[in-house]
N, C-alpha and C. Protein backbone atom coordinates (compact mmCIF):
# COMPACT_ATOMS: atom_id res chain seq x y z
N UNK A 1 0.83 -1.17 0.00
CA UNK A 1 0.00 0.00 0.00
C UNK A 1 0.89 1.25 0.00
N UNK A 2 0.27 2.02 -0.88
CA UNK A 2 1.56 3.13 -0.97
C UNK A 2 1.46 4.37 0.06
N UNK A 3 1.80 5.16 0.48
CA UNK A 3 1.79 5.87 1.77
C UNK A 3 1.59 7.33 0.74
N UNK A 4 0.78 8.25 1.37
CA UNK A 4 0.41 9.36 0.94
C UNK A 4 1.24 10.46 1.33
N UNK A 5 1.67 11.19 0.35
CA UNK A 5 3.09 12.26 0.87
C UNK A 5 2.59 13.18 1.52
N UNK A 6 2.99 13.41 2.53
CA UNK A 6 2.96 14.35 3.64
C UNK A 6 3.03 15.97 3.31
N UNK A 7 2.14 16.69 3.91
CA UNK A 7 1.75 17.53 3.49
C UNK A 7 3.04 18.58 3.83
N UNK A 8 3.51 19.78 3.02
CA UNK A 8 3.89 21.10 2.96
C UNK A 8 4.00 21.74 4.35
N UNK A 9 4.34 22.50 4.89
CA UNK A 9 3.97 23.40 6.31
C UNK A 9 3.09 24.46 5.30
N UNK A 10 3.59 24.82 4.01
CA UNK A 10 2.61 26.03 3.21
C UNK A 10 1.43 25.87 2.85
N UNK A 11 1.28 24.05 2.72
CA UNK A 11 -0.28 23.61 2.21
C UNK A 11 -1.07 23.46 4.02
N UNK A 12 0.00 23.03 4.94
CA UNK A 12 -0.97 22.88 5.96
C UNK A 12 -1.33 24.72 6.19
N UNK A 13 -0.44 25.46 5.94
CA UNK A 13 -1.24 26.79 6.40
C UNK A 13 -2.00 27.81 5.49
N UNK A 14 -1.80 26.73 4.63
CA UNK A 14 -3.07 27.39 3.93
C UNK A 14 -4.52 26.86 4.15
N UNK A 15 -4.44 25.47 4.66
CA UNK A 15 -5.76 24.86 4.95
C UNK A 15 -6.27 25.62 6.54
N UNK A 16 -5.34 25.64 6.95
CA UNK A 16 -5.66 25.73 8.29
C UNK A 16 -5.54 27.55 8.62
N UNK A 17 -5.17 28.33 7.73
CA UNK A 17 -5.38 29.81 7.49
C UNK A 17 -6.51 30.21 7.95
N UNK A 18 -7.62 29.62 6.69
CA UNK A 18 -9.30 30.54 7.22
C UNK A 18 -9.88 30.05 8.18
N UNK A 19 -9.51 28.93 9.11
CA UNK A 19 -10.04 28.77 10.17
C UNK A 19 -9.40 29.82 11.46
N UNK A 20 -8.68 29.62 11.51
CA UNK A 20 -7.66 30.68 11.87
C UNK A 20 -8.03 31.89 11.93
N UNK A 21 -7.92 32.53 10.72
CA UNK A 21 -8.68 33.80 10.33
C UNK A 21 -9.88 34.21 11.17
N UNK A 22 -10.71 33.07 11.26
CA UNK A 22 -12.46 33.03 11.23
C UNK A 22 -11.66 33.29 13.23
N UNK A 23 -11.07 32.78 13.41
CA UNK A 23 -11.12 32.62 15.63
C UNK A 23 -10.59 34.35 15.27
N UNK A 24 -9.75 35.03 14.60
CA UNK A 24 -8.90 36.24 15.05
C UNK A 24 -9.58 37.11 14.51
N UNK A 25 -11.06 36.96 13.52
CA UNK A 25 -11.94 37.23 13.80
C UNK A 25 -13.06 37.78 14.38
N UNK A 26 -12.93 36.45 14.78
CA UNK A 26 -14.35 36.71 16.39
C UNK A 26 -13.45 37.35 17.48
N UNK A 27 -12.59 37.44 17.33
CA UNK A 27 -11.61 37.83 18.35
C UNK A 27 -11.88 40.07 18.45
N UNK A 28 -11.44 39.96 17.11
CA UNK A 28 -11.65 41.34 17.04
C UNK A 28 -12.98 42.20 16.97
N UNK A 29 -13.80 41.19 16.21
CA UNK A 29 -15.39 41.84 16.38
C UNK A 29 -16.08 41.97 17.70
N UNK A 30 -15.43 40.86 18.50
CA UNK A 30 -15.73 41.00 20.09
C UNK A 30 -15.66 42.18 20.49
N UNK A 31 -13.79 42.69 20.48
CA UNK A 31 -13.55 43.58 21.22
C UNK A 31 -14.33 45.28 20.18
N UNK A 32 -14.45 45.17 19.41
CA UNK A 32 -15.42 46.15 18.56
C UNK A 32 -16.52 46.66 19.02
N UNK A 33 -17.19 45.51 19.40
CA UNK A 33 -18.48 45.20 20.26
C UNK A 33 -18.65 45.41 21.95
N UNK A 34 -17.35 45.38 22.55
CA UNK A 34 -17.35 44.56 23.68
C UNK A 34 -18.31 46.18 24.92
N UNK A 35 -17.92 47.34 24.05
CA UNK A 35 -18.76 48.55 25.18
C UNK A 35 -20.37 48.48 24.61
N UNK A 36 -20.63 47.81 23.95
CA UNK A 36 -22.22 47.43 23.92
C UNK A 36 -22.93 45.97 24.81
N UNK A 37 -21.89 45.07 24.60
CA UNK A 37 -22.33 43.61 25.34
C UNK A 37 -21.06 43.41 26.00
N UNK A 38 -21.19 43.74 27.05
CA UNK A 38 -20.11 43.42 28.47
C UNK A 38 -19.49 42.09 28.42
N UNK A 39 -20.28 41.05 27.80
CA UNK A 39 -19.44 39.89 27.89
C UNK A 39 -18.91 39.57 26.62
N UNK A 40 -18.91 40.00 25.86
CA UNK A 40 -18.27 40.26 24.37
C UNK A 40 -16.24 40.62 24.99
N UNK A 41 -16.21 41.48 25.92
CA UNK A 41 -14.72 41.68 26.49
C UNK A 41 -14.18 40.66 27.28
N UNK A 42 -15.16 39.90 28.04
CA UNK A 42 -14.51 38.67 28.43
C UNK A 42 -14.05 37.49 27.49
N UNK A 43 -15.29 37.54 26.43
CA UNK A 43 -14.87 36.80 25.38
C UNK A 43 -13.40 36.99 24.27
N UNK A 44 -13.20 38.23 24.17
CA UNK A 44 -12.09 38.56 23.66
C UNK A 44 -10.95 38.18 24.50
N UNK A 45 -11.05 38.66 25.89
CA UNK A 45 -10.13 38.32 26.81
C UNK A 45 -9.69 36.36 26.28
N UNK A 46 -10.74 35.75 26.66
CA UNK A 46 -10.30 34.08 26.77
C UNK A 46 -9.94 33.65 25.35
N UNK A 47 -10.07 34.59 23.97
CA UNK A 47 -9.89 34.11 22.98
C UNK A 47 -7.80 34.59 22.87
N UNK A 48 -8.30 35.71 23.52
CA UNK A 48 -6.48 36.33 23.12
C UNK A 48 -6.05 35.54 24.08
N UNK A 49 -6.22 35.28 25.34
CA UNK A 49 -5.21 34.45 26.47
C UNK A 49 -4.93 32.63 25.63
N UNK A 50 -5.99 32.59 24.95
CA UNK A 50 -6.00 30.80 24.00
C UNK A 50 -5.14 31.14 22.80
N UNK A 51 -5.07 32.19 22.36
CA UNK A 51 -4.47 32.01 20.66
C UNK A 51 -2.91 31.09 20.79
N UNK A 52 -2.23 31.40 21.84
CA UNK A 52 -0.97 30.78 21.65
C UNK A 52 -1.32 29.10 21.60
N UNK A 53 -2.02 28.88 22.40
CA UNK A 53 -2.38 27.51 22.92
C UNK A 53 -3.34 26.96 21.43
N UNK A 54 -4.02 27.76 20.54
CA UNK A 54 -4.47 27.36 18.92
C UNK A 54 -3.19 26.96 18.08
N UNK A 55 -2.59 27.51 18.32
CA UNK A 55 -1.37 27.94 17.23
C UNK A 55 -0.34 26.63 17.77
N UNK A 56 -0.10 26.23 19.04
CA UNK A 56 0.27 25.42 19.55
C UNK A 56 -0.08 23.85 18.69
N UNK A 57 -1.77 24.10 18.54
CA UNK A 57 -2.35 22.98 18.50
C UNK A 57 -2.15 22.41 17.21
N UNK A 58 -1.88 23.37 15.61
CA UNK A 58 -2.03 23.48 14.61
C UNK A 58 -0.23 23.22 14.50
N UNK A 59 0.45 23.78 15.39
CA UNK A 59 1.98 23.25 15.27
C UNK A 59 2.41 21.34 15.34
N UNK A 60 1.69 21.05 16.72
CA UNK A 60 1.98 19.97 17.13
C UNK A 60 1.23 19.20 16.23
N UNK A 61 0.17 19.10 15.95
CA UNK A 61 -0.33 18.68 14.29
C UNK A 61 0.34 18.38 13.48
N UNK A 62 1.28 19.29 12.92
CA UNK A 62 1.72 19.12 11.94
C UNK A 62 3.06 18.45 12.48
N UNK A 63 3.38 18.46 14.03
CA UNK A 63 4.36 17.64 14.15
C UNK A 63 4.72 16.22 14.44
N UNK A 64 3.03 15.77 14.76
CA UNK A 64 2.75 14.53 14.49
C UNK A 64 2.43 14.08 13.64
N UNK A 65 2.02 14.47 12.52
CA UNK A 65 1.44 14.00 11.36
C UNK A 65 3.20 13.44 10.64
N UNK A 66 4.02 14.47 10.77
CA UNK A 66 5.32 13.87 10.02
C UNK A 66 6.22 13.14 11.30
N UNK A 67 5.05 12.51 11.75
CA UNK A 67 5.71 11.43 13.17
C UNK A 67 7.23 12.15 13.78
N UNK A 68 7.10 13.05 13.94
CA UNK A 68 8.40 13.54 15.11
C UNK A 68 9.80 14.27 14.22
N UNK A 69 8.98 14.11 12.64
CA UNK A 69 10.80 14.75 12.33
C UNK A 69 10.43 15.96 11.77
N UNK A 70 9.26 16.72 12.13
CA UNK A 70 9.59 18.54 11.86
C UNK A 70 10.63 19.47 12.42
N UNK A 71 11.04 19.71 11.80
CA UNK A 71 11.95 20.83 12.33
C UNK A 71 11.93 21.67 12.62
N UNK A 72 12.20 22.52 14.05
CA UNK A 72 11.69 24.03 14.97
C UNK A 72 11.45 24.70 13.88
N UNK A 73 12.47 24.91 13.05
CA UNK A 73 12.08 26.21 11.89
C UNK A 73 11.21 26.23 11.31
N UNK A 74 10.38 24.56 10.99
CA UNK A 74 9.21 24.53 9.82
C UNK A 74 8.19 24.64 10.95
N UNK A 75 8.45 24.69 12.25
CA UNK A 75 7.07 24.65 13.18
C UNK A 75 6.86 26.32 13.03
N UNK A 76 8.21 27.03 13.46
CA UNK A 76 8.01 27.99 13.46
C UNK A 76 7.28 29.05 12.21
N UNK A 77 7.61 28.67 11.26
CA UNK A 77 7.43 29.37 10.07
C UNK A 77 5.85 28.72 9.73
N UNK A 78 5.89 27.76 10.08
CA UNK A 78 3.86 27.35 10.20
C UNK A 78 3.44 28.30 11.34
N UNK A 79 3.88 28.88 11.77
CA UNK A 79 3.14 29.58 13.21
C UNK A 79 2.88 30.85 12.67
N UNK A 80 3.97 31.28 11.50
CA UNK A 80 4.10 32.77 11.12
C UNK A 80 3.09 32.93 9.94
N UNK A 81 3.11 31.82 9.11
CA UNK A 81 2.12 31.78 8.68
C UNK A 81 0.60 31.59 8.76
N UNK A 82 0.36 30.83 9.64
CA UNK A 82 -0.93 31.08 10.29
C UNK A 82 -1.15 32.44 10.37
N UNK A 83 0.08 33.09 11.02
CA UNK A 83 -1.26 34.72 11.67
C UNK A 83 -0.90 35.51 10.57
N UNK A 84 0.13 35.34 9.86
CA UNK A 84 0.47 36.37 8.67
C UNK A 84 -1.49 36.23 7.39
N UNK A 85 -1.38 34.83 7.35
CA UNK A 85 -3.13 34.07 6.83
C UNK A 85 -4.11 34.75 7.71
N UNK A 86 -4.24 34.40 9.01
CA UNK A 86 -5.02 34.84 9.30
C UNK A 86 -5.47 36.06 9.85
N UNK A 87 -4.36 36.79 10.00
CA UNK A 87 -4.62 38.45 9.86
C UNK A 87 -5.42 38.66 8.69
N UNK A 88 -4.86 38.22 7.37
CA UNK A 88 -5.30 38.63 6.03
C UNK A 88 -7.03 39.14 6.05
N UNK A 89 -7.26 37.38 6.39
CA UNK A 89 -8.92 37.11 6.97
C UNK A 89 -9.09 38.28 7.67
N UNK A 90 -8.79 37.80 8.44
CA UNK A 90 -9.41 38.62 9.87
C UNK A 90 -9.23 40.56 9.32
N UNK A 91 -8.40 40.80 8.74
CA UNK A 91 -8.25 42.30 7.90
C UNK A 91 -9.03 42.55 7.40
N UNK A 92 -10.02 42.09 6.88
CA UNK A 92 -10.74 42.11 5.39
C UNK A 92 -12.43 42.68 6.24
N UNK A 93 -12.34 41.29 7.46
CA UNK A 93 -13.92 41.23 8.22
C UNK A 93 -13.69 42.21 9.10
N UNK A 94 -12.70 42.35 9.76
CA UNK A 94 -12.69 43.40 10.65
C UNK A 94 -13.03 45.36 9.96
N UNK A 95 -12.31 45.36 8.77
CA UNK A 95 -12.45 46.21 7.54
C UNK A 95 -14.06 46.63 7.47
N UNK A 96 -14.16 45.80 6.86
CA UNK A 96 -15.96 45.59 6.49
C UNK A 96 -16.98 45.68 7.90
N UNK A 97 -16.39 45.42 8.96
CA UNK A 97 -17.01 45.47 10.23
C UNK A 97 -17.03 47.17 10.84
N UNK A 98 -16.24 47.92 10.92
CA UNK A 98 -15.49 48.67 10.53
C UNK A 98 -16.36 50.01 9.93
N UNK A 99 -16.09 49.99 8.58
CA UNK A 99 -16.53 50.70 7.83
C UNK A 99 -17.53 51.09 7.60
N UNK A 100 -18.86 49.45 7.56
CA UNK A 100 -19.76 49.53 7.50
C UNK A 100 -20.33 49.29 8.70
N UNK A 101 -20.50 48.32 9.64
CA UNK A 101 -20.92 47.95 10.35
C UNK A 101 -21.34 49.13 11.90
N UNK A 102 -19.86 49.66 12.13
CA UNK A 102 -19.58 50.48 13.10
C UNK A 102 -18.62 51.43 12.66
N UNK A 103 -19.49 52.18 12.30
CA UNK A 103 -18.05 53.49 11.21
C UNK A 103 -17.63 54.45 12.00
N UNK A 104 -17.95 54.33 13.02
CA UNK A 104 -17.84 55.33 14.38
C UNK A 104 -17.51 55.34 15.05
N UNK A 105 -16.96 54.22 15.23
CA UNK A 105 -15.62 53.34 16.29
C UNK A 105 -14.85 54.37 16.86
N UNK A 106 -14.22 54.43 15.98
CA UNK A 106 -12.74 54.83 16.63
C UNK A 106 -13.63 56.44 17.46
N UNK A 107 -14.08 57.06 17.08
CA UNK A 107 -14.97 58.66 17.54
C UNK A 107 -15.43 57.72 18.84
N UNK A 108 -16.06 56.73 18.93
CA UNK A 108 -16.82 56.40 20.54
C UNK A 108 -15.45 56.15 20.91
N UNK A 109 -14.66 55.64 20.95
CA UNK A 109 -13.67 55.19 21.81
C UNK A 109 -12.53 56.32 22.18
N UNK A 110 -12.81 57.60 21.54
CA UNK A 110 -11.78 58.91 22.07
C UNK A 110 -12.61 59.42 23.08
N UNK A 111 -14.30 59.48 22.49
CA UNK A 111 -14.94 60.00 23.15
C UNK A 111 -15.08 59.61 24.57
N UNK A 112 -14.83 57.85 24.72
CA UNK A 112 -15.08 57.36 25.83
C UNK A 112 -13.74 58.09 27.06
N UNK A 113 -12.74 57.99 26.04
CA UNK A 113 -11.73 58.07 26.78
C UNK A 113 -11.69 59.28 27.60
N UNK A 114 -12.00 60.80 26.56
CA UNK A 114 -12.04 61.97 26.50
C UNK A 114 -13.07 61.92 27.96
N UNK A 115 -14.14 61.19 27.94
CA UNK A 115 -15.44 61.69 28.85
C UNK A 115 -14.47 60.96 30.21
N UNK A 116 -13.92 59.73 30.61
CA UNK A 116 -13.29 58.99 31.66
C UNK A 116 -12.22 59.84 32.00
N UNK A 117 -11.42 60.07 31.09
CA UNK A 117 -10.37 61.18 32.01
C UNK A 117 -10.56 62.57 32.41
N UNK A 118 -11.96 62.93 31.90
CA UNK A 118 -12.29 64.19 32.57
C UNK A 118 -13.08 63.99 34.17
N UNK A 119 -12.90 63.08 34.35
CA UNK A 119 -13.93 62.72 35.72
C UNK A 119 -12.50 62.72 36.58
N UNK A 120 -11.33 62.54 35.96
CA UNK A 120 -10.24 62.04 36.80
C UNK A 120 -9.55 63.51 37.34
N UNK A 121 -9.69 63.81 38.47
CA UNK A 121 -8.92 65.43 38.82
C UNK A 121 -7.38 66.04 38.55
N UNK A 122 -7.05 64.21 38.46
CA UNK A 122 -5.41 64.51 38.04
C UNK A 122 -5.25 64.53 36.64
N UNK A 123 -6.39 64.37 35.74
CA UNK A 123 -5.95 63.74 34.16
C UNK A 123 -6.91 64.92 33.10
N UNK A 124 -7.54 65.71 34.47
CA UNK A 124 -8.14 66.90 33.81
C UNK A 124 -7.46 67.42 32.84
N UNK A 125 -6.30 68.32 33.68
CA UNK A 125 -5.51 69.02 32.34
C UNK A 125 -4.21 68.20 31.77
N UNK A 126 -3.79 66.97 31.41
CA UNK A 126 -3.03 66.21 31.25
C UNK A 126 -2.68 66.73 29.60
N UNK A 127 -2.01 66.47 29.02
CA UNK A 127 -1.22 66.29 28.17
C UNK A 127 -2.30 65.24 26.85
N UNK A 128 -1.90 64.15 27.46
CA UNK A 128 -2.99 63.34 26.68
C UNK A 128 -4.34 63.23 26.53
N UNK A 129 -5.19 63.77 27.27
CA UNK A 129 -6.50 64.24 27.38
C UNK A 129 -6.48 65.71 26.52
N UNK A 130 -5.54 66.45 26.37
CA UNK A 130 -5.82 67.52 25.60
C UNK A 130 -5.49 66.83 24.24
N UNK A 131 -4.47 65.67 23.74
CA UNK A 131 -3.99 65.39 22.52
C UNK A 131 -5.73 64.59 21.93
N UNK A 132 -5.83 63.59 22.76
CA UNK A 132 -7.26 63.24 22.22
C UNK A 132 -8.25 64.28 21.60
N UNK A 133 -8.09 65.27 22.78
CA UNK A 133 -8.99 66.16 22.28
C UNK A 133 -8.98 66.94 20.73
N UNK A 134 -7.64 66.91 20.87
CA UNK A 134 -7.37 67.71 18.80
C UNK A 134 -7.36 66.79 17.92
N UNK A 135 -7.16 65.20 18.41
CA UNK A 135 -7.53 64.60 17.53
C UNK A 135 -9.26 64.42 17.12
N UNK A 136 -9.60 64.17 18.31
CA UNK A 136 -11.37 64.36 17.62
C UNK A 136 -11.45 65.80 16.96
N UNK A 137 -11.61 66.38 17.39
CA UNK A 137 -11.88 68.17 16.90
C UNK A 137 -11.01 68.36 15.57
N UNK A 138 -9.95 68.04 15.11
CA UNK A 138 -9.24 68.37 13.98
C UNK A 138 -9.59 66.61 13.12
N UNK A 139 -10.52 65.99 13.57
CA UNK A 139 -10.52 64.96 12.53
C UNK A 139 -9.43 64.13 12.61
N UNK A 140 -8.43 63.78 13.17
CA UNK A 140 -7.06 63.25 12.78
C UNK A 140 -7.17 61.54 13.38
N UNK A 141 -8.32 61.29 13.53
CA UNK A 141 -8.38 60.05 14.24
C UNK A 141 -8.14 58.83 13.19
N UNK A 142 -7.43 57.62 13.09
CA UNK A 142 -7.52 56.74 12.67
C UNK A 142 -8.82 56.11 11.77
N UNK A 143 -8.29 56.20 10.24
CA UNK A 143 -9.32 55.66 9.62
C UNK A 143 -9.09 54.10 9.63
N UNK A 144 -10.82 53.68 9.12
CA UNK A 144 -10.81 51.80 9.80
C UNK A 144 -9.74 51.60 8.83
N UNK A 145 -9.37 51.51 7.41
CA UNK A 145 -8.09 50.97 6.36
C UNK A 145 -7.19 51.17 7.58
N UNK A 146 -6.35 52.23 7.98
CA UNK A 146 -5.24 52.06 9.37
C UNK A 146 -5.22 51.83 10.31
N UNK A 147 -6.15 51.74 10.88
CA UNK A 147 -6.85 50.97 11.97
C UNK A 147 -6.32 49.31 11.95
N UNK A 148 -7.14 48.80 10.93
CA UNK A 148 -6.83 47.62 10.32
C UNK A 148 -5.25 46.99 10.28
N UNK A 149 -4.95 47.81 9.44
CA UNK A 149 -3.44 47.73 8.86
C UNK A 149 -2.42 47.98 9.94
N UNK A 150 -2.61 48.60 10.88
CA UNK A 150 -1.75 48.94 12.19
C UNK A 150 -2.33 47.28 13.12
N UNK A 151 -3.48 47.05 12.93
CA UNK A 151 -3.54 45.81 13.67
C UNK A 151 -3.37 44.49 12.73
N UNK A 152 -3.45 44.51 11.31
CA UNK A 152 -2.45 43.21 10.73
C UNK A 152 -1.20 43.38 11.14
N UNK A 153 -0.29 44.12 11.10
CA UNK A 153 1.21 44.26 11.44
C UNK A 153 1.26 43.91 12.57
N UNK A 154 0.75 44.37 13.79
CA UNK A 154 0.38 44.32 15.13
C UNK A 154 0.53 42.38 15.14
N UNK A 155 -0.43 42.04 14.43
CA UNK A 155 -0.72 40.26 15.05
C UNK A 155 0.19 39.70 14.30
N UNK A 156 0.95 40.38 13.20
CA UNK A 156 1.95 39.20 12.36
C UNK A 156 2.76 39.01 12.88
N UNK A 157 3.71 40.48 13.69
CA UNK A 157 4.21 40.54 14.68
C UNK A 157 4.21 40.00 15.96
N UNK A 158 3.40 40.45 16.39
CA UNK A 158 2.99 38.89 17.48
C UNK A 158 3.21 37.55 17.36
N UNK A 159 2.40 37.59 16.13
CA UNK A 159 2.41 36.10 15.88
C UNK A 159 3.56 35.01 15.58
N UNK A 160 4.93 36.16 15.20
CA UNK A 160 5.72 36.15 14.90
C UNK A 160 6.96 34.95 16.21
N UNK A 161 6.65 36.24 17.15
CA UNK A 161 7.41 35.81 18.51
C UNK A 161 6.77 34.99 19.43
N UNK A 162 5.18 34.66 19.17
CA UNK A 162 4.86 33.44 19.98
C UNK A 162 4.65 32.69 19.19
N UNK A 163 4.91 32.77 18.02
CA UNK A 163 5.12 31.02 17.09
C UNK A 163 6.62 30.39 17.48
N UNK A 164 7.52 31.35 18.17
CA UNK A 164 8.91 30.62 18.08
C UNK A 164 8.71 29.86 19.40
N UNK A 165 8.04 30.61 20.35
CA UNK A 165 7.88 30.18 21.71
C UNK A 165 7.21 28.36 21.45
N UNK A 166 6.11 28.94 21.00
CA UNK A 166 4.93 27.19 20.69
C UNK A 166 5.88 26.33 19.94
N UNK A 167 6.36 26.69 19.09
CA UNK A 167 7.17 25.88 18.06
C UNK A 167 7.84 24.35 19.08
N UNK A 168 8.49 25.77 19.63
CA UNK A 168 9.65 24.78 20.77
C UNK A 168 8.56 23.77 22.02
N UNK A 169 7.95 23.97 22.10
CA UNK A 169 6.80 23.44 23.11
C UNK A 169 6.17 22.32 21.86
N UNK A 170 5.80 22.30 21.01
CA UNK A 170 5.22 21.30 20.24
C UNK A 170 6.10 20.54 19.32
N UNK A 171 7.48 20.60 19.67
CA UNK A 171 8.32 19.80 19.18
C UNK A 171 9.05 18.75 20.12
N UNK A 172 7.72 18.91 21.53
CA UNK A 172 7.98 18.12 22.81
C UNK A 172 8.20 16.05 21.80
N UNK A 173 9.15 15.30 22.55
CA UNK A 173 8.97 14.06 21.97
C UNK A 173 7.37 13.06 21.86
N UNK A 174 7.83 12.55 20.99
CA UNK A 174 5.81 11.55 21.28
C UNK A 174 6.36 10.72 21.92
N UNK A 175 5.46 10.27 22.14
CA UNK A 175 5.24 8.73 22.86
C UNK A 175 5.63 7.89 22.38
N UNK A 176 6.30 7.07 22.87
CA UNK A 176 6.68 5.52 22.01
C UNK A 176 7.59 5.71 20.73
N UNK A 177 8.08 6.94 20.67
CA UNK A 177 8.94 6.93 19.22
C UNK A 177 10.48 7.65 20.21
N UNK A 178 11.37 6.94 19.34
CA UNK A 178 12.75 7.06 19.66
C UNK A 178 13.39 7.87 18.55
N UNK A 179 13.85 9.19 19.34
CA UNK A 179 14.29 10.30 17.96
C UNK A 179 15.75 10.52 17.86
């Protein structure tokens, strides 16, 4: 019986990309959401404290599937690819979430800030409470395209330095195999 060739780290992250995508996702629409439905921020919370432990899961996968002989670098570079993939995703919905969905985002969230540090006696006349302030008033606030794009870089980056971390953790030995 002939044995089926083992998959790519580029084909596994491409399969395993839009799922990916779809969790970093829900991840971000949460926190989008999270000053309308209070538990929408806890949910973001347990999704960002799990992503290493996903990425983990999709490593060690692929490091059992080629029974124990992946190499840190191909775990790693499956890790980078995942979030480099699933930023993409997650760029696109968050975009469209964004734009259309909640085009006003970023304005509630100066505003929130703007209204919380004026309650604060020490943060009244602060520095940064006045910078917020010229950014709403002069328009200069983050459009969703940079918004976005400051948070793809943001998670590739990330994703970057806790894929090396998981890598090494899911290149733990298996069971019953002598390496």
């Amino acid at each position: 019986m002939e044995q089926e060739p083992k998959k790519s780290i580029y084909k596994c992250a491409a399969e395993w990309g839009l799922p990916f995508g779809l969790y970093l996702s829900c991840m971000g629409v949460a926190s989008i959401f999270a000053d309308y439905f209070a538990p929408l921020s806890v949910l973001f919370m347990v999704l960002l404290l799990a992503t290493p432990a996903v990425v983990y899961y999709f490593q060690r996968r692929k490091f059992i599937e080629d029974d124990g002989f992946t190499e840190y670098a191909a775990l790693w570079m499956l890790g980078i690819l995942l979030f480099i993939l699933g930023a993409v995703i997650a760029s696109f919905i968050i975009y469209l979430v964004l734009q259309y969905g909640r085009p006003n985002f970023m304005y509630d969230q100066a505003q929130a800030v703007i209204d919380a540090y004026s309650k604060i006696p020490q943060m009244k006349d602060s520095e940064l409470l006045h910078v917020i302030r010229r950014m709403v008033d002069e328009n200069l606030l983050p459009t969703p395209i940079e918004a976005v794009f400051n948070a793809f870089w943001f998670v590739s980056f990330f994703g970057s330095l806790s894929s090396a971390v998981t890598a090494l953790i899911a290149q733990r030995r298996l069971k019953g195999k002598h390496q």
